[in-house]
Protein backbone atom coordinates (compact mmCIF):
# COMPACT_ATOMS: atom_id res chain seq x y z
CA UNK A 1 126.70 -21.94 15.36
CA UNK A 2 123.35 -23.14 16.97
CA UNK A 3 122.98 -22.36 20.78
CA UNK A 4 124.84 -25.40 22.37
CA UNK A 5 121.60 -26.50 24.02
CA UNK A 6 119.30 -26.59 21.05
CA UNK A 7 122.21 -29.09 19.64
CA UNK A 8 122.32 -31.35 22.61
CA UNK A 9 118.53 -31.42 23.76
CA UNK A 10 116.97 -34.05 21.13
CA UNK A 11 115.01 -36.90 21.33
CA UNK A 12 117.82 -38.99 19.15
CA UNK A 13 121.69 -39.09 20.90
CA UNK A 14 124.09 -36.52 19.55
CA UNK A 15 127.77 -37.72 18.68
CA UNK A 16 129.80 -34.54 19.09
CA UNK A 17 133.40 -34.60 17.82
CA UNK A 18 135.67 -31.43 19.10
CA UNK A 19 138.49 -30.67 17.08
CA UNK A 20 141.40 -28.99 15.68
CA UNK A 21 141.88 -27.66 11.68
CA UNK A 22 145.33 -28.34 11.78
CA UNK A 23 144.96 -31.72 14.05
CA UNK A 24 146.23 -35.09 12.46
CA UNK A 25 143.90 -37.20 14.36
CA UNK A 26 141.31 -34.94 13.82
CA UNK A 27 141.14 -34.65 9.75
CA UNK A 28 141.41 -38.89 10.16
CA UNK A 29 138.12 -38.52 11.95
CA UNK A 30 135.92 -37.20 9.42
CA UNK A 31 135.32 -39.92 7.32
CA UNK A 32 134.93 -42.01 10.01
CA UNK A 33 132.17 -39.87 11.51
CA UNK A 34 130.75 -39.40 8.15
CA UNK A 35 130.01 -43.38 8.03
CA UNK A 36 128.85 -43.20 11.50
CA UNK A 37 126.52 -40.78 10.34
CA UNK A 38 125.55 -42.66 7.20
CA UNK A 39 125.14 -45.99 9.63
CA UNK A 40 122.55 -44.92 11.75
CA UNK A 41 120.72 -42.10 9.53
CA UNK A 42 117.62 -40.65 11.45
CA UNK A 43 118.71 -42.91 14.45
CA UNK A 44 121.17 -40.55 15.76
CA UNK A 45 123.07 -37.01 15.14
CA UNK A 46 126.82 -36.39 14.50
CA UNK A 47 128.16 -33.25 15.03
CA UNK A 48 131.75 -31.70 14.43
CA UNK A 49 132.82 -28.31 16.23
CA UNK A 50 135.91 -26.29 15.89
CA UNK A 51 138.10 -26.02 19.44
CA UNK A 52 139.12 -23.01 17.74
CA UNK A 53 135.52 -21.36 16.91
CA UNK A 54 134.41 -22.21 19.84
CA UNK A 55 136.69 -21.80 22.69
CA UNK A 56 134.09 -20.22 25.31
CA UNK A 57 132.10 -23.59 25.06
CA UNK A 58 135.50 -25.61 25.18
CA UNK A 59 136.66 -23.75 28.39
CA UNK A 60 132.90 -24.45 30.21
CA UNK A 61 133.07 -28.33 28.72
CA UNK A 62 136.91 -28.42 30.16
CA UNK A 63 137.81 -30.15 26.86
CA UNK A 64 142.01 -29.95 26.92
CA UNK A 65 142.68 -32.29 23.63
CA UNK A 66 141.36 -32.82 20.23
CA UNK A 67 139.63 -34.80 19.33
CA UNK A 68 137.07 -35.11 22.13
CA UNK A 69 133.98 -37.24 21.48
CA UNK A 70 130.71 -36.69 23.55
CA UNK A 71 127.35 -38.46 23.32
CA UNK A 72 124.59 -36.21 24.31
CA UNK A 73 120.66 -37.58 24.88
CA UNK A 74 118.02 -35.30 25.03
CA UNK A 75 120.45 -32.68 27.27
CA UNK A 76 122.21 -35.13 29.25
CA UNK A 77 125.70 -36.22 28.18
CA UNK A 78 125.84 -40.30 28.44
CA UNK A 79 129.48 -40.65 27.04
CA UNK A 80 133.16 -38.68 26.87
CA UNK A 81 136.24 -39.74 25.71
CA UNK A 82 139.45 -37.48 24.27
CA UNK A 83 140.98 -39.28 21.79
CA UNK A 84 140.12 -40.93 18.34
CA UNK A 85 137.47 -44.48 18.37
CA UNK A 86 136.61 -46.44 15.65
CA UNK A 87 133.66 -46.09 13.67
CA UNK A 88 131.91 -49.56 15.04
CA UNK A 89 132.90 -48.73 18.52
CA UNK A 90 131.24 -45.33 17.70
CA UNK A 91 128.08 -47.04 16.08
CA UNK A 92 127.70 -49.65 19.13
CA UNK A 93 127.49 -46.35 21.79
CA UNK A 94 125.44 -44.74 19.68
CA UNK A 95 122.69 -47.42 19.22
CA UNK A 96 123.16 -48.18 23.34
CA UNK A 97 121.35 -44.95 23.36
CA UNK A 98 118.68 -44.88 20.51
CA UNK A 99 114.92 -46.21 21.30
CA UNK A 100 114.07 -48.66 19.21
């Protein structure tokens, strides 16, 4: 995976989605996310990472559940929740953040 920092520190706001393989609520994010990413195209970035790959970053983010959702702008992180959102509620943050 990229450094963590060269993800996050964009001009466009980052949707990051933590989670689990094996996760229920997880695998019913995905093609959620994937028309969140569709929706705003060039507008905005979605990312998924593994808890499981990537348990050093978890521990320093102090994510304890999956999924965890994170909007990122140019370094700074704007947003956090832990649990699942819709895709409109997801699409309405994310725009609260792009320059138009």
């Amino acid at each position: 995976m990229a450094r963590f920092g060269d993800l996050i520190d964009i001009e466009v706001p980052v949707l990051l989605e933590f989670y689990i393989e094996q996760d229920e609520i997880s695998n019913t994010m995905y093609p959620l996310l994937k028309d969140v990413a569709n929706a705003l195209g060039k507008k905005a970035k979605v990312i998924k990472i593994d808890l499981e790959k990537n348990n050093k970053l978890a521990e320093a983010l102090r994510i304890k559940g999956a999924p965890t959702l994170m909007i990122y702008k140019r370094g700074e992180m704007k947003w956090r929740q832990s649990g699942d959102e819709d895709a409109n509620s997801l699409i309405g943050r994310l725009k609260d953040f792009c320059e138009n």
